[in-house]
Protein backbone atom coordinates (compact mmCIF):
# COMPACT_ATOMS: atom_id res chain seq x y z
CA UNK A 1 37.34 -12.50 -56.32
CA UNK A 2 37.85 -14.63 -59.56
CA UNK A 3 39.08 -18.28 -59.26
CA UNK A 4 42.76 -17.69 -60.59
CA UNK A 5 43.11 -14.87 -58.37
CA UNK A 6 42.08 -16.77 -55.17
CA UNK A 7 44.36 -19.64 -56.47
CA UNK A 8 47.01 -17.32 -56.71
CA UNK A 9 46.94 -16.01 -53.49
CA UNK A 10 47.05 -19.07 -51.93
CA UNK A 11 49.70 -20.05 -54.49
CA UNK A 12 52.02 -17.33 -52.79
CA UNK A 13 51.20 -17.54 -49.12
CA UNK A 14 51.75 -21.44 -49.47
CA UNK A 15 54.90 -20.87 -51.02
CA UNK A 16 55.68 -17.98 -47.96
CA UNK A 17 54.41 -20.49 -45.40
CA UNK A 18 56.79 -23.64 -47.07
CA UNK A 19 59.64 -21.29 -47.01
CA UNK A 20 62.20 -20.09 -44.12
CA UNK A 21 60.03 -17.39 -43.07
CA UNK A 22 57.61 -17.42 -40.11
CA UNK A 23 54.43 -16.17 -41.40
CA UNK A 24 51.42 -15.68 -39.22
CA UNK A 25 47.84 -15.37 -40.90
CA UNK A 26 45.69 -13.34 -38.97
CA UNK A 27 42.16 -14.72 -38.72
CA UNK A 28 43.13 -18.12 -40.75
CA UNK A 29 43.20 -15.15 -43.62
CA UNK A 30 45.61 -15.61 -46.71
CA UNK A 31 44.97 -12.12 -47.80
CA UNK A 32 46.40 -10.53 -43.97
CA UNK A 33 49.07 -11.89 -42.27
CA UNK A 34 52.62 -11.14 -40.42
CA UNK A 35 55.75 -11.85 -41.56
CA UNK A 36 59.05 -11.96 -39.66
CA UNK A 37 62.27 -9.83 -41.42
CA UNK A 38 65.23 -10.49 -40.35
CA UNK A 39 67.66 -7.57 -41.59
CA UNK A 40 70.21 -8.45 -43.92
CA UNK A 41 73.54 -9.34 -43.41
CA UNK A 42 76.71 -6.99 -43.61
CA UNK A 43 74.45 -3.83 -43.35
CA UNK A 44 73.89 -1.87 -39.71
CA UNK A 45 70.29 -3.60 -40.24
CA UNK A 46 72.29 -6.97 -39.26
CA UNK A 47 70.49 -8.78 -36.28
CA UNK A 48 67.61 -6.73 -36.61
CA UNK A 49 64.20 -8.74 -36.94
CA UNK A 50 61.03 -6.56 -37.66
CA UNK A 51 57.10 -7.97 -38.18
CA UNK A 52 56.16 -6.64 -41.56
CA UNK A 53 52.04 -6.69 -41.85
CA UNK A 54 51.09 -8.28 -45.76
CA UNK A 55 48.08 -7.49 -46.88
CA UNK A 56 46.64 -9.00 -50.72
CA UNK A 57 44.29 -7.03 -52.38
CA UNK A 58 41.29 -8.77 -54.11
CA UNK A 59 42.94 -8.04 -57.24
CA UNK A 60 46.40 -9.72 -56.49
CA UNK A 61 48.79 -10.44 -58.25
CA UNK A 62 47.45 -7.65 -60.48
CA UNK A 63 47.19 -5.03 -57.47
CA UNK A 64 50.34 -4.57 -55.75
CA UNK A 65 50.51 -5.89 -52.02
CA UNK A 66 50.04 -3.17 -48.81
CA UNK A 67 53.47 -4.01 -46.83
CA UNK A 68 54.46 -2.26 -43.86
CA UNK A 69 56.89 -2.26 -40.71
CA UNK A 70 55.48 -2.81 -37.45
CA UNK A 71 58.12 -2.36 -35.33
CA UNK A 72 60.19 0.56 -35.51
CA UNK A 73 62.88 0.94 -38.14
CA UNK A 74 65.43 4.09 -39.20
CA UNK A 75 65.68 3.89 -43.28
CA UNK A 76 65.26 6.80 -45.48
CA UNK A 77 62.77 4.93 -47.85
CA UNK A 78 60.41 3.55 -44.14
CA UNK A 79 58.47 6.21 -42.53
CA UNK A 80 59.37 5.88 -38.77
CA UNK A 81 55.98 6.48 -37.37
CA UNK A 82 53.52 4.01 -39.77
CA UNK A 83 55.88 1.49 -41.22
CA UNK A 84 55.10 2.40 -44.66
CA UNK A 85 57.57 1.44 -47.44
CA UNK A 86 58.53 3.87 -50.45
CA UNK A 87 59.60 0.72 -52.45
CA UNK A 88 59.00 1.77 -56.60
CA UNK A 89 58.36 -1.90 -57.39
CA UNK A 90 55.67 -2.46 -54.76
CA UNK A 91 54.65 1.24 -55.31
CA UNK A 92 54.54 1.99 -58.86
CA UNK A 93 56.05 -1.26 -60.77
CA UNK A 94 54.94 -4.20 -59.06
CA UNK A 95 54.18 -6.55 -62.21
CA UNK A 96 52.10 -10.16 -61.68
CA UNK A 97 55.23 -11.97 -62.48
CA UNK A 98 56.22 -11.18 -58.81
CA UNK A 99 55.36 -12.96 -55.93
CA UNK A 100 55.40 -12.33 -52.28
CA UNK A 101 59.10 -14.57 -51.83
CA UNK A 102 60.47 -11.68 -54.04
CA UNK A 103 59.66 -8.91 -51.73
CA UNK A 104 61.29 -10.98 -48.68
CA UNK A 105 64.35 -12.27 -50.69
CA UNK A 106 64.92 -9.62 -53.12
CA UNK A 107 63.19 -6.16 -52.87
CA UNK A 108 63.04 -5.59 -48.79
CA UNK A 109 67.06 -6.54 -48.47
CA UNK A 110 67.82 -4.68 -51.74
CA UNK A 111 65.98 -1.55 -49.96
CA UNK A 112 67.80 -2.19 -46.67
CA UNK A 113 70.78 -2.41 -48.42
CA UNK A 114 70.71 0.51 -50.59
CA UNK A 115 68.48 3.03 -49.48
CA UNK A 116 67.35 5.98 -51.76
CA UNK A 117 68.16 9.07 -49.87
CA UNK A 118 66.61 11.67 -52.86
CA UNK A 119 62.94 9.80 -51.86
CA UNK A 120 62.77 10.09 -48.70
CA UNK A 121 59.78 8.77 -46.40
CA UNK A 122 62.02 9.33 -43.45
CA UNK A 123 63.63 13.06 -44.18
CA UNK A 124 65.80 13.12 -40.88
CA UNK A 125 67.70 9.64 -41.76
CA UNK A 126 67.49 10.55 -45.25
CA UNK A 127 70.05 13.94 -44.32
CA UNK A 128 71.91 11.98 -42.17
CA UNK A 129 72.82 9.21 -45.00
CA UNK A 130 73.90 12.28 -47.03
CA UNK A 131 75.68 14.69 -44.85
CA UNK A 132 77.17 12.03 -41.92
CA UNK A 133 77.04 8.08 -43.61
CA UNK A 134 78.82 6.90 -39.84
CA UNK A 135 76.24 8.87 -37.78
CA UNK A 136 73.56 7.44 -40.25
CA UNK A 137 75.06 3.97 -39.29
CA UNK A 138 75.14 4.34 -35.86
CA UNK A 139 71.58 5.20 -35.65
CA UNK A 140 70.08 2.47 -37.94
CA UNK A 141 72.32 -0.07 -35.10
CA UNK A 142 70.66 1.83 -32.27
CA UNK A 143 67.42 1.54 -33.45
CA UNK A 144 68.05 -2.03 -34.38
CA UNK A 145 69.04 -2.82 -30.72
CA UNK A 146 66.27 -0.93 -29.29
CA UNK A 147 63.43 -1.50 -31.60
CA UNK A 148 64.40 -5.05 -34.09
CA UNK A 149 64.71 -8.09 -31.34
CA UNK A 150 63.09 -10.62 -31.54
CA UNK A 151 60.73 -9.37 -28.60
CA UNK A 152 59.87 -6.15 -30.19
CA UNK A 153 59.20 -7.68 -32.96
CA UNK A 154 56.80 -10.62 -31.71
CA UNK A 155 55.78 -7.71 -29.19
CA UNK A 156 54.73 -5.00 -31.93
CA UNK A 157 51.04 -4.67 -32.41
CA UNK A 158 49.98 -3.77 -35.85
CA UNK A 159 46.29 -3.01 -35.44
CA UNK A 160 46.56 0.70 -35.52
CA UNK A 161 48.92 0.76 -38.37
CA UNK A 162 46.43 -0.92 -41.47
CA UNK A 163 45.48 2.42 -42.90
CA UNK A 164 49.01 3.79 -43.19
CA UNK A 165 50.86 1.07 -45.28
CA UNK A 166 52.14 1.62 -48.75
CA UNK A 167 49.23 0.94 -51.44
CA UNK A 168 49.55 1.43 -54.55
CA UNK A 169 46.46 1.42 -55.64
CA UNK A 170 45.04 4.61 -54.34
CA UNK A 171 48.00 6.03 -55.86
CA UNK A 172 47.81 4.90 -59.04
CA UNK A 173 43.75 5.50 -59.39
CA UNK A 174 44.42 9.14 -58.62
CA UNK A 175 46.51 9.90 -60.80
């Protein structure tokens, strides 16, 4: 890993770690560590807090971060069972000028906030948003009040979970 890239990732998770979030490294690692969501407000994800796993590629910022739910979460773009995110700017137009604050402030809420039904991780809430928006609702607050406390969220284990998060650079090397 090249200087400006190590200074870079601790650049970011210093700024993560100064900032209102609680961010756990795992192993005293800045390239792994936890990050508590709390869903946004005004949205049926309201009151919900979730433990996303971070991890930073060797190539960060120019290799998008691997981000992922750990607790459970019903959103058309969040597959149920791994946590992984369909999010186009972490998955296919992640740039270097973004940092890690920008996923927590901007893209995550943006995504909870409007989710993309037509790209669907999550097919079953993805045909609910469409056909029945209240039922869709309702769920997303169930699962909140079963699955996004505070407990479940310090509670949720992510060790079986690294394989499965979004990545965008297998993607993009396939193609």
């Amino acid at each position: 890993m090249s200087n400006p890239t190590k200074r870079r990732i601790e650049t970011d998770v210093m700024k993560m770690l100064m900032s209102d979030y609680e961010v756990s490294l795992v192993n005293d690692n800045m390239q792994e560590f936890y990050v508590r969501f709390h869903g946004p407000a005004e949205t049926p994800f309201a009151g919900g807090v979730w433990k996303i796993h971070v991890e930073l590629p060797d190539q960060y910022p120019f290799k998008s971060p691997s981000i992922g739910f750990i607790n459970k979460i019903f959103h058309p773009n969040i597959d149920e069972l791994s946590g992984s995110v369909c999010l186009d700017v972490i998955n296919q137009t992640w740039s270097p000028m973004f940092d890690m604050i920008n996923i927590f402030e901007v893209f995550l809420p943006q995504l909870l906030r409007y989710p993309n039904p037509n790209d669907p991780l999550n097919g079953e809430a993805a045909a609910l948003l469409i056909r029945h928006p209240k039922e869709y609702d309702a769920k997303v607050r169930e699962y909140v009040q079963r699955f996004a406390t505070l407990e479940a969220a310090d509670g949720a284990e992510g060790d079986d979970k690294d394989e499965e998060m979004s990545d965008v650079g297998s993607i993009s090397e396939d193609e």
